[in-house]
Protein backbone atom coordinates (compact mmCIF):
# COMPACT_ATOMS: atom_id res chain seq x y z
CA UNK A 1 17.33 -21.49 -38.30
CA UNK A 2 16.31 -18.27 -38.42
CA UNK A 3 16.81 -15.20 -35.64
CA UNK A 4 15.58 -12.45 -34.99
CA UNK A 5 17.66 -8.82 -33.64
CA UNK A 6 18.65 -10.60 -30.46
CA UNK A 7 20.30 -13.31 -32.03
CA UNK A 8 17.60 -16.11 -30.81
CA UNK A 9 15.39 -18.53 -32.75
CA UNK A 10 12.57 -16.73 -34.29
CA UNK A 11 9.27 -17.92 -32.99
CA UNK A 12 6.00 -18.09 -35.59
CA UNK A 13 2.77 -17.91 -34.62
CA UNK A 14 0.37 -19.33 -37.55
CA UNK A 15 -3.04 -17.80 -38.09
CA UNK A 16 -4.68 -20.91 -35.53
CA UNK A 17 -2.57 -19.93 -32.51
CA UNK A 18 -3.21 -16.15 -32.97
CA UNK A 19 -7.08 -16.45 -32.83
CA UNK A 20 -6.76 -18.98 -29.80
CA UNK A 21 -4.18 -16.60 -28.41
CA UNK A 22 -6.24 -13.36 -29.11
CA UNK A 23 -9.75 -14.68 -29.27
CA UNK A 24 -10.80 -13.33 -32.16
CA UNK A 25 -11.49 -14.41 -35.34
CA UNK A 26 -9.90 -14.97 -38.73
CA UNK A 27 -11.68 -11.80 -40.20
CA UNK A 28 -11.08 -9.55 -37.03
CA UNK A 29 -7.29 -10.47 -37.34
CA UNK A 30 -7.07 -9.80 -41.11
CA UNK A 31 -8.44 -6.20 -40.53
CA UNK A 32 -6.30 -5.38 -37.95
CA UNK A 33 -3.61 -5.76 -40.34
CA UNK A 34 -5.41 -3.91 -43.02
CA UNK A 35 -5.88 -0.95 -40.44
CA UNK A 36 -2.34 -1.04 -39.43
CA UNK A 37 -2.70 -2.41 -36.13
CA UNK A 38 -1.27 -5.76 -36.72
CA UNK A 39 1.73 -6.33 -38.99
CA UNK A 40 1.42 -8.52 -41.82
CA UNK A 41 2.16 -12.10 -41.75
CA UNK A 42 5.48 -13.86 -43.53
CA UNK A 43 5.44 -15.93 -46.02
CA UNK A 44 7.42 -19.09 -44.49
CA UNK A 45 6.58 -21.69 -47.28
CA UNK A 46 4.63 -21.98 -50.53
CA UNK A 47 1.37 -22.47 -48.46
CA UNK A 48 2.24 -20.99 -44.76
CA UNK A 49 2.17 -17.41 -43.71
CA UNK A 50 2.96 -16.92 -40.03
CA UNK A 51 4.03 -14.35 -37.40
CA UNK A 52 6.99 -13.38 -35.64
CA UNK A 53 5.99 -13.39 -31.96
CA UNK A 54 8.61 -11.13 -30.77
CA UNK A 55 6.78 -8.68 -32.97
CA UNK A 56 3.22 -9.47 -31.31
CA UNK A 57 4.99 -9.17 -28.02
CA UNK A 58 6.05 -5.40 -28.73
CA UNK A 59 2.63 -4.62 -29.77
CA UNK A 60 1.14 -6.32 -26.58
CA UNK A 61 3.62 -4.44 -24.40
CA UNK A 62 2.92 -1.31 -26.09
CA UNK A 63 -1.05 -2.08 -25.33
CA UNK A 64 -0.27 -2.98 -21.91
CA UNK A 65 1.66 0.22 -21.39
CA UNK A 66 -1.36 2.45 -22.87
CA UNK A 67 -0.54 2.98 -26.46
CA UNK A 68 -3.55 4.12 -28.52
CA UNK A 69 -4.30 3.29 -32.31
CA UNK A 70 -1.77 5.64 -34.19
CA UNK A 71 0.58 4.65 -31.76
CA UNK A 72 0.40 0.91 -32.36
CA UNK A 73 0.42 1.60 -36.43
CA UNK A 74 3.57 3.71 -35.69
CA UNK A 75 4.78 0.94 -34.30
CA UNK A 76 4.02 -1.39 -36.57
CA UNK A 77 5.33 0.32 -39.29
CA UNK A 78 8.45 0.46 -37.41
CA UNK A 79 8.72 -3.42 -37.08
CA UNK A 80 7.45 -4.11 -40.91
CA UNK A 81 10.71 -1.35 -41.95
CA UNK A 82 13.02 -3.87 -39.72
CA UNK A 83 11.96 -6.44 -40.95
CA UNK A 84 13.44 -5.23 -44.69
CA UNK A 85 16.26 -4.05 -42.98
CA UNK A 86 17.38 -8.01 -41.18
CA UNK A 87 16.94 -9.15 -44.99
């Protein structure tokens, strides 16, 4: 089983639970990772990409705390880097 920094299970959100969880589409999702404002999702099989939801938390946090754009992409770089580094 995976973990992530904090030594617990690593939770994935597939692309279905991020648009209920979000509400918004497949498209709108996909663009806010090519803009930077979403990480990109991990390949966990042949056929399944998902996301880490402790990484989706930050960026909600950071939202919820008043972070604008270039501060979210900052961010997000920061958690695509650690992600290389766990590896």
């Amino acid at each position: 089983m995976q973990t992530h920094p904090n030594k617990q299970p690593i939770v994935w959100l597939r692309l279905s639970d991020l648009i209920q969880q979000r509400r918004r589409g497949r498209s709108s999702l996909y663009r806010d990772v090519a803009q930077g404002l979403l990480p990109p999702p991990v390949r966990v099989a042949a056929n399944t990409s998902a996301w880490p939801a402790h990484e989706l938390g930050e960026i909600d946090k950071a939202r919820l705390a008043g972070a604008d754009d270039e501060a979210i992409r900052a961010l997000v770089a920061n958690l695509v880097a650690a992600r290389k580094v766990a590896a």
